[in-house]
N, C-alpha and C. Protein backbone atom coordinates (compact mmCIF):
# COMPACT_ATOMS: atom_id res chain seq x y z
N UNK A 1 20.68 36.09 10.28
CA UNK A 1 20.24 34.77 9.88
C UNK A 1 19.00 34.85 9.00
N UNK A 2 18.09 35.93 9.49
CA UNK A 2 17.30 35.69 8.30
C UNK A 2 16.24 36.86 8.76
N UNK A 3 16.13 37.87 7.97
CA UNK A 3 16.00 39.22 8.13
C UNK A 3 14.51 39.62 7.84
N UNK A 4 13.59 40.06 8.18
CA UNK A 4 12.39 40.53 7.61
C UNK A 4 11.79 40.60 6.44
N UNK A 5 12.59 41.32 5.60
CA UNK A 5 12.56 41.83 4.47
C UNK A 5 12.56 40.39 3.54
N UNK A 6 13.37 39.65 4.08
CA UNK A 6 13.35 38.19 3.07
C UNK A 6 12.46 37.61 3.77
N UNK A 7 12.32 37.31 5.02
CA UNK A 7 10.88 36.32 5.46
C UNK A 7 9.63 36.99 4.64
N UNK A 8 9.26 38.58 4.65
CA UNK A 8 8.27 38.43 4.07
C UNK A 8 8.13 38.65 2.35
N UNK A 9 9.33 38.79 1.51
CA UNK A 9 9.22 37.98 0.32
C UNK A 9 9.11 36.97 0.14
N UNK A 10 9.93 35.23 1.22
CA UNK A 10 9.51 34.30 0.93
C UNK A 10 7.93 34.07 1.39
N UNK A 11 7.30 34.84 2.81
CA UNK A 11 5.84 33.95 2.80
C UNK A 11 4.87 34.69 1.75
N UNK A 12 5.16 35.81 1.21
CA UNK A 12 4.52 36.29 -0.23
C UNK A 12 4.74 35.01 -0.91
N UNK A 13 5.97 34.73 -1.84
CA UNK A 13 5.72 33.74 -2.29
C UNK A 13 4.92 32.09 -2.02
N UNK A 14 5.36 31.84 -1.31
CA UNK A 14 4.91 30.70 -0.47
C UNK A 14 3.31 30.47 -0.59
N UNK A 15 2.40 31.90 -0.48
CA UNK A 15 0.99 32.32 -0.16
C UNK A 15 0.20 32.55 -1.36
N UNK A 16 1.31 32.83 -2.39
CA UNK A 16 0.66 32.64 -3.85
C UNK A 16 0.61 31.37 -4.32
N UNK A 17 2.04 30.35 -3.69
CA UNK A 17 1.99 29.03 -4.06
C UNK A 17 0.97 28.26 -3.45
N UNK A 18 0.62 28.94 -2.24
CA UNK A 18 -0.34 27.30 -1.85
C UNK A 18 -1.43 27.65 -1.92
N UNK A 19 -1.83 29.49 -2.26
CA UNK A 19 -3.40 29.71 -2.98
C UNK A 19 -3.16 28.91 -4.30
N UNK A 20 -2.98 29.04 -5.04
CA UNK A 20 -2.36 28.44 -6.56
C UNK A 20 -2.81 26.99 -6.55
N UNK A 21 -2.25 26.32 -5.43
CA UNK A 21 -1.79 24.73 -5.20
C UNK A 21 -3.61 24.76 -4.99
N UNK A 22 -3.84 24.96 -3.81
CA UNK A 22 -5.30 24.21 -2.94
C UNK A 22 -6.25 24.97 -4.62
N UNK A 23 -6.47 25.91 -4.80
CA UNK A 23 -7.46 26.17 -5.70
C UNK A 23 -7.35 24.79 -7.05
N UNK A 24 -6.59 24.49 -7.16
CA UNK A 24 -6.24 23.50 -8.47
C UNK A 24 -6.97 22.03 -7.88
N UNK A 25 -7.11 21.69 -6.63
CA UNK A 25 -7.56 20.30 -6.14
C UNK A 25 -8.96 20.25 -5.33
N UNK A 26 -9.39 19.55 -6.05
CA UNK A 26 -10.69 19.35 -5.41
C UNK A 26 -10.72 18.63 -4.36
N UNK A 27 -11.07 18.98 -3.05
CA UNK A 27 -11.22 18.10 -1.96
C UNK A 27 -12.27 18.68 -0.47
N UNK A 28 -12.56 17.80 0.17
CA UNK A 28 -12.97 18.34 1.44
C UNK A 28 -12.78 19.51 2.36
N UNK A 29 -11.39 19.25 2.94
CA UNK A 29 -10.74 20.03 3.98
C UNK A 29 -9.62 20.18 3.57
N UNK A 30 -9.01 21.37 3.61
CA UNK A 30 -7.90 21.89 3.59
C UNK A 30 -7.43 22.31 4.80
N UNK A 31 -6.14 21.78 5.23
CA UNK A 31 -5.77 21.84 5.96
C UNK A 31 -3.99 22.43 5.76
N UNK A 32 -3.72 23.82 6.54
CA UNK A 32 -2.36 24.44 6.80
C UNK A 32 -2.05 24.37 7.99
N UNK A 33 -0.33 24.05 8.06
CA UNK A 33 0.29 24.07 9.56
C UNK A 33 1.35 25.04 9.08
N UNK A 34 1.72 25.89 9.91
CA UNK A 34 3.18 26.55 10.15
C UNK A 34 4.15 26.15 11.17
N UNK A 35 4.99 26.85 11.24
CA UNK A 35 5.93 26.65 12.14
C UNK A 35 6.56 28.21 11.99
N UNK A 36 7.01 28.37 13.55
CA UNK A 36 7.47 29.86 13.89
C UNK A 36 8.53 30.24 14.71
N UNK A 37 9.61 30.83 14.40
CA UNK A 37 10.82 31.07 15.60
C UNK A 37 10.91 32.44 15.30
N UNK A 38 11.31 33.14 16.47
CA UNK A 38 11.33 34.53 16.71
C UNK A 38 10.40 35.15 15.93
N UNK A 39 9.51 34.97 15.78
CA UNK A 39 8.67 35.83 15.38
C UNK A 39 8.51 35.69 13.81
N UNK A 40 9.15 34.52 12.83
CA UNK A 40 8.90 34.17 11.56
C UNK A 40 8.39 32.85 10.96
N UNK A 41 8.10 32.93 10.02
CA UNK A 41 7.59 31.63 9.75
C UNK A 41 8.77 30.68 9.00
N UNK A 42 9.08 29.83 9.58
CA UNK A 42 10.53 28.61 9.54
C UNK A 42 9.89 27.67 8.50
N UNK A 43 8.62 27.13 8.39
CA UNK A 43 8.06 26.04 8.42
C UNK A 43 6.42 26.54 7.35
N UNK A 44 6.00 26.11 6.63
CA UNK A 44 4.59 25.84 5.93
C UNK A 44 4.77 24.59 5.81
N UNK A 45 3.11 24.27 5.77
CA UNK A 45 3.06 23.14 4.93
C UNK A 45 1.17 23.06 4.01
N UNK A 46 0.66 22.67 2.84
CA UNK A 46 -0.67 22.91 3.49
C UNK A 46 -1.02 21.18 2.42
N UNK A 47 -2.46 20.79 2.88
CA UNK A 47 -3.05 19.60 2.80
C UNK A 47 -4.00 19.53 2.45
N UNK A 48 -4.71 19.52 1.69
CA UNK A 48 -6.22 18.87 1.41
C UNK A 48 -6.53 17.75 1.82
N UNK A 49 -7.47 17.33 2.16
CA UNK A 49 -7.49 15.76 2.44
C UNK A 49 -8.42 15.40 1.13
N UNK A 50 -7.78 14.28 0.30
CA UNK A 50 -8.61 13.55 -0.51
C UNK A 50 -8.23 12.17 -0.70
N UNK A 51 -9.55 11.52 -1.78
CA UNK A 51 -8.62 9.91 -1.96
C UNK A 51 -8.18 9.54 -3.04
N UNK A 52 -8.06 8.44 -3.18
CA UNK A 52 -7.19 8.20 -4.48
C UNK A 52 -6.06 8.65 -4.13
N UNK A 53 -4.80 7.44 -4.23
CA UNK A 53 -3.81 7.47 -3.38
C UNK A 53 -3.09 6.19 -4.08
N UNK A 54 -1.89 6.10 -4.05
CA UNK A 54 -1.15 4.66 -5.01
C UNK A 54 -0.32 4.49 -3.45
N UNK A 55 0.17 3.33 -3.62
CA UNK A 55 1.29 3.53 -2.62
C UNK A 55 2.77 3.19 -3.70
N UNK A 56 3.67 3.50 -2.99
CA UNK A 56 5.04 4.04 -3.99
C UNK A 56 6.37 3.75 -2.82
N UNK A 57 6.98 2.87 -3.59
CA UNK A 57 8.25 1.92 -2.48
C UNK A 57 9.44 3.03 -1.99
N UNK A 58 8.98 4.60 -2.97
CA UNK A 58 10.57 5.25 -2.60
C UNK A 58 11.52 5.14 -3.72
N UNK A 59 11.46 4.13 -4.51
CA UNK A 59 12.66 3.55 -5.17
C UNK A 59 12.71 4.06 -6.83
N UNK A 60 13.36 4.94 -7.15
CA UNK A 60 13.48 5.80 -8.59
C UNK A 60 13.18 5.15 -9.58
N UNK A 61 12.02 5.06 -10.54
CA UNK A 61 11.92 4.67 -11.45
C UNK A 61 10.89 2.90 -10.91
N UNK A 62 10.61 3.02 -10.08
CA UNK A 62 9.77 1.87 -9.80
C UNK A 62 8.45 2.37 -10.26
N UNK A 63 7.42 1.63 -9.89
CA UNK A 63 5.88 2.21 -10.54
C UNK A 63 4.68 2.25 -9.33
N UNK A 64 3.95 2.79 -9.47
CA UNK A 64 3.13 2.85 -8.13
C UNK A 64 2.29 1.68 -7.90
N UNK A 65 2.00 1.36 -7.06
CA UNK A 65 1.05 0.02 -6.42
C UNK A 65 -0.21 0.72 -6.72
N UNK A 66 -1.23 -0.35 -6.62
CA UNK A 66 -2.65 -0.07 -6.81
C UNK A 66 -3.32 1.02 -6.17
N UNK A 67 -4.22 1.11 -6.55
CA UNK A 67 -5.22 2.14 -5.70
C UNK A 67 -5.90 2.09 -4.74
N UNK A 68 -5.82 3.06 -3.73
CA UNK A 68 -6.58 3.67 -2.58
C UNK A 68 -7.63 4.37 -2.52
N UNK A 69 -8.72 4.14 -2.01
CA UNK A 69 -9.80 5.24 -2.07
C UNK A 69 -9.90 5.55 -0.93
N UNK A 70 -8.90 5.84 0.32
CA UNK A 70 -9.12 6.01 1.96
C UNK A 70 -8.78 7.66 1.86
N UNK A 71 -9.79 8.11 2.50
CA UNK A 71 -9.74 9.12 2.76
C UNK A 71 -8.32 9.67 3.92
N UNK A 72 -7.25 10.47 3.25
CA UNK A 72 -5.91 10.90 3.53
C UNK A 72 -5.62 12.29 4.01
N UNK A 73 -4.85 13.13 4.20
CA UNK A 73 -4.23 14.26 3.74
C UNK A 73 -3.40 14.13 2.87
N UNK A 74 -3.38 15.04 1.98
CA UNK A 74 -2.42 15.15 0.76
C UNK A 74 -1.53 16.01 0.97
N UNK A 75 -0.35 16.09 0.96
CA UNK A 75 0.58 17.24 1.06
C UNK A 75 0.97 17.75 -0.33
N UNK A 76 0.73 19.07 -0.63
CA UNK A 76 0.48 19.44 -2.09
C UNK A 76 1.84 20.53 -2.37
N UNK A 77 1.91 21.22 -0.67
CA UNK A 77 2.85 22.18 -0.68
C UNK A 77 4.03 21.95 0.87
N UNK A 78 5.31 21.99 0.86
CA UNK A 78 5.83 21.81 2.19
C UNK A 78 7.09 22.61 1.89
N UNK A 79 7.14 23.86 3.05
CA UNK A 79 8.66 24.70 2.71
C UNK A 79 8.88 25.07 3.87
N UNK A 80 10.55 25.10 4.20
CA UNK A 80 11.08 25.52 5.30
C UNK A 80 12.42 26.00 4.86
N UNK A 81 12.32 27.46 5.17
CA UNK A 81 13.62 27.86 5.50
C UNK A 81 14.80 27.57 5.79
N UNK A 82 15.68 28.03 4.57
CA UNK A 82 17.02 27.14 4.00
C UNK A 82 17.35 27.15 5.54
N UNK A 83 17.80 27.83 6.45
CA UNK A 83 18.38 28.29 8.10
C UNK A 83 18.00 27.16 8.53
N UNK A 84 16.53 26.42 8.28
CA UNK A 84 16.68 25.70 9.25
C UNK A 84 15.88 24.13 8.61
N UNK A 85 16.59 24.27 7.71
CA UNK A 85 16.62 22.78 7.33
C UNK A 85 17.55 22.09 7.72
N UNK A 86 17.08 20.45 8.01
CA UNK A 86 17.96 19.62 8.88
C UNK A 86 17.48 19.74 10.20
N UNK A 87 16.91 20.16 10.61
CA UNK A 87 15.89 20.85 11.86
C UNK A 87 15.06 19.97 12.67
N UNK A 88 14.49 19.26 11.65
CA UNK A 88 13.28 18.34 12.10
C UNK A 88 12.02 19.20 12.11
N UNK A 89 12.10 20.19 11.24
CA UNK A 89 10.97 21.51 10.86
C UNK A 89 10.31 20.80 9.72
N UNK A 90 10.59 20.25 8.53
CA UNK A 90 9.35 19.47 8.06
C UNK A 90 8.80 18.54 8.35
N UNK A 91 9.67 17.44 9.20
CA UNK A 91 9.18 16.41 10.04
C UNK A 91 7.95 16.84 11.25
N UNK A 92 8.08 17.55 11.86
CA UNK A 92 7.38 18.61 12.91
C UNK A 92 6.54 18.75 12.47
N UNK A 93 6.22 19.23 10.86
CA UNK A 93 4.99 20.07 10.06
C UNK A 93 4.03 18.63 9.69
N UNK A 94 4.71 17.45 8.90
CA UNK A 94 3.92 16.56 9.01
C UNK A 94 3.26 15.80 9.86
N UNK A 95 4.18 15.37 11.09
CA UNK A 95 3.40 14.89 12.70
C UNK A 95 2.23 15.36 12.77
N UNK A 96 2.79 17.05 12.45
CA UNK A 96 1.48 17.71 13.41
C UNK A 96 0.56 17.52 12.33
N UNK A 97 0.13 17.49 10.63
CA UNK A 97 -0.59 17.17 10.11
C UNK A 97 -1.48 15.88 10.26
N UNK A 98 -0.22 14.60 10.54
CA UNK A 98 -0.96 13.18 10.83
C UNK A 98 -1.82 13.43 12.12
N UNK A 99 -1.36 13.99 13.18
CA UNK A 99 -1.49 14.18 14.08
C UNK A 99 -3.12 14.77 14.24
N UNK A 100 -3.31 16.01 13.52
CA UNK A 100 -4.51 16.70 13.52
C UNK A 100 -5.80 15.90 12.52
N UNK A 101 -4.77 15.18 11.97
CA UNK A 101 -6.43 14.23 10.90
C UNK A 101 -6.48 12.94 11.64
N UNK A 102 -6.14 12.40 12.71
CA UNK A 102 -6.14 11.28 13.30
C UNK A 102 -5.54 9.76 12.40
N UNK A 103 -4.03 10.33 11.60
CA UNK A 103 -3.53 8.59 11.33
C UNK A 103 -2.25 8.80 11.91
N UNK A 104 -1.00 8.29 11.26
CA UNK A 104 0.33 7.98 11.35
C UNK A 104 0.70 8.54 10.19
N UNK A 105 2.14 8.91 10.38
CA UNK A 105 2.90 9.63 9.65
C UNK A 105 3.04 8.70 7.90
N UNK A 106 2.89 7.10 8.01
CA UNK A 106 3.08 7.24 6.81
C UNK A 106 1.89 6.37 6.15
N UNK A 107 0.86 7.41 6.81
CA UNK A 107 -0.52 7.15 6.06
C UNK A 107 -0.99 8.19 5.29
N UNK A 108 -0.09 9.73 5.44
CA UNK A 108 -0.35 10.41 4.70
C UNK A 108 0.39 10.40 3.23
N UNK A 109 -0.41 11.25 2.24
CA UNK A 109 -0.26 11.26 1.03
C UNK A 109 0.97 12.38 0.67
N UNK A 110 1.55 12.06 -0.14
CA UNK A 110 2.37 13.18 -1.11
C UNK A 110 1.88 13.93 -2.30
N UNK A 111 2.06 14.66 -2.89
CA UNK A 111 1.65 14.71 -4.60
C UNK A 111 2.81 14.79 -5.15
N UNK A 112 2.48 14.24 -6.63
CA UNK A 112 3.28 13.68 -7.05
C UNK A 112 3.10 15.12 -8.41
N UNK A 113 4.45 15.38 -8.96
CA UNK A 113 6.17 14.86 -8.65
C UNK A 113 6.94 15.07 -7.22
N UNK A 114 7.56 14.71 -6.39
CA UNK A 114 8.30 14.81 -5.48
C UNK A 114 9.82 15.54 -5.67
N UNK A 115 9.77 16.68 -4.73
CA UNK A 115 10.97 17.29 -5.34
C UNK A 115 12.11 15.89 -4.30
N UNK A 116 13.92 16.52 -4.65
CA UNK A 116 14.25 15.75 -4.35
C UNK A 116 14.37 16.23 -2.61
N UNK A 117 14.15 17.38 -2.51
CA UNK A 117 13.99 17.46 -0.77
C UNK A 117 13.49 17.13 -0.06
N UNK A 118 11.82 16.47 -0.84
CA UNK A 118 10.87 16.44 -0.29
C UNK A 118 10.80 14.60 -0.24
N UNK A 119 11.45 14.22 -0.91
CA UNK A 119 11.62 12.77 -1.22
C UNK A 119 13.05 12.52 -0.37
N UNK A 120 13.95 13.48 0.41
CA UNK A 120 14.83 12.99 1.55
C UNK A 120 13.52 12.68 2.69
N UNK A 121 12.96 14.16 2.74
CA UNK A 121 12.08 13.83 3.72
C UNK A 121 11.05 12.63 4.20
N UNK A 122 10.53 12.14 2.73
CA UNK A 122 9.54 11.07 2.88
C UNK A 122 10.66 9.97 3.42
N UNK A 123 11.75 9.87 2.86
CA UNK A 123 12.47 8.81 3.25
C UNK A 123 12.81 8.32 4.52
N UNK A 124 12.95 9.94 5.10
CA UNK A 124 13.18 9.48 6.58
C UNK A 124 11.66 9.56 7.57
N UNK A 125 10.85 9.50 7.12
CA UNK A 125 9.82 9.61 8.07
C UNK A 125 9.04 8.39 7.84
N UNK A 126 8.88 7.99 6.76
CA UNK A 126 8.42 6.49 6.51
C UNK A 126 9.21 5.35 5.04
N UNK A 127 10.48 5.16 5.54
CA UNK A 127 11.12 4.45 5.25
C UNK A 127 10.60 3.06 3.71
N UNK A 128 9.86 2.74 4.76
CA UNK A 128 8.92 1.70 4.18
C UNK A 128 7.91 1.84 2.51
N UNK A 129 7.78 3.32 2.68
CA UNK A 129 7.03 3.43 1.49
C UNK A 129 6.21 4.93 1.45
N UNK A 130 5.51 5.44 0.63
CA UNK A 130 4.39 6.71 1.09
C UNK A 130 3.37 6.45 0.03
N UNK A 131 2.34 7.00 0.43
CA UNK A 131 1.08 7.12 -0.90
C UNK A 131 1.53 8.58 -1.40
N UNK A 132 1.48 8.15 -2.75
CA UNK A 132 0.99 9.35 -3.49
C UNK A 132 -0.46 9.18 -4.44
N UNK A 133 -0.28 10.93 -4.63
CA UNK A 133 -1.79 11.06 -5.06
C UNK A 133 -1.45 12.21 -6.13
């Protein structure tokens, strides 16, 4: 299912992406969660918290709502292992993000562009809408 040799080419990659990602954004706290089964990593995700924040209905080609200056987490980077997507492994990774900065799941931020995996995900975790930043 998913062998050493590829877990640690993908968290190589993964570790250049979210040094890459956090060095590019200026913010407070940076904040990373993983996730782990048998002994690999299933799950990243990592966060800066900053503000400036739109809120955004979900809906393709709509335009973002006004501005936020509330201090958020931003989710800049979020990957989980093809095996176990469908999982509730990025859902898991964000909880525990809302979770550790003290709001609700859809008070945190996205960055924007949204892939389209990452925009199933927002969909099902806050329906209603998400900030991006």
């Amino acid at each position: 299912m998913f062998n050493s040799l590829g877990a640690q080419a993908s968290i190589a990659v993964v570790t250049r992406a979210v040094r890459s990602a956090i060095s590019s954004v200026r913010c407070m706290t940076r904040r990373a969660k993983s996730l782990k089964a048998n002994g690999y990593v299933i799950g990243y995700l990592a966060a800066p918290d900053i503000s400036q924040h739109r809120r955004w209905d979900l809906i393709d080609g709509s335009r973002y709502g006004d501005q936020d200056d509330a201090l958020r987490p931003r989710i800049i980077l979020i990957w989980v292992a093809d095996a176990y997507r469908r999982q509730r492994v990025g859902a898991t990774l964000v909880q525990t993000l809302a979770d550790g900065f003290g709001c609700q799941v859809a008070d945190v931020s996205w960055s924007s562009p949204i892939s389209d995996a990452g925009g199933r995900l927002a969909r099902r975790l806050s329906s209603d809408g998400i900030w991006v930043s």
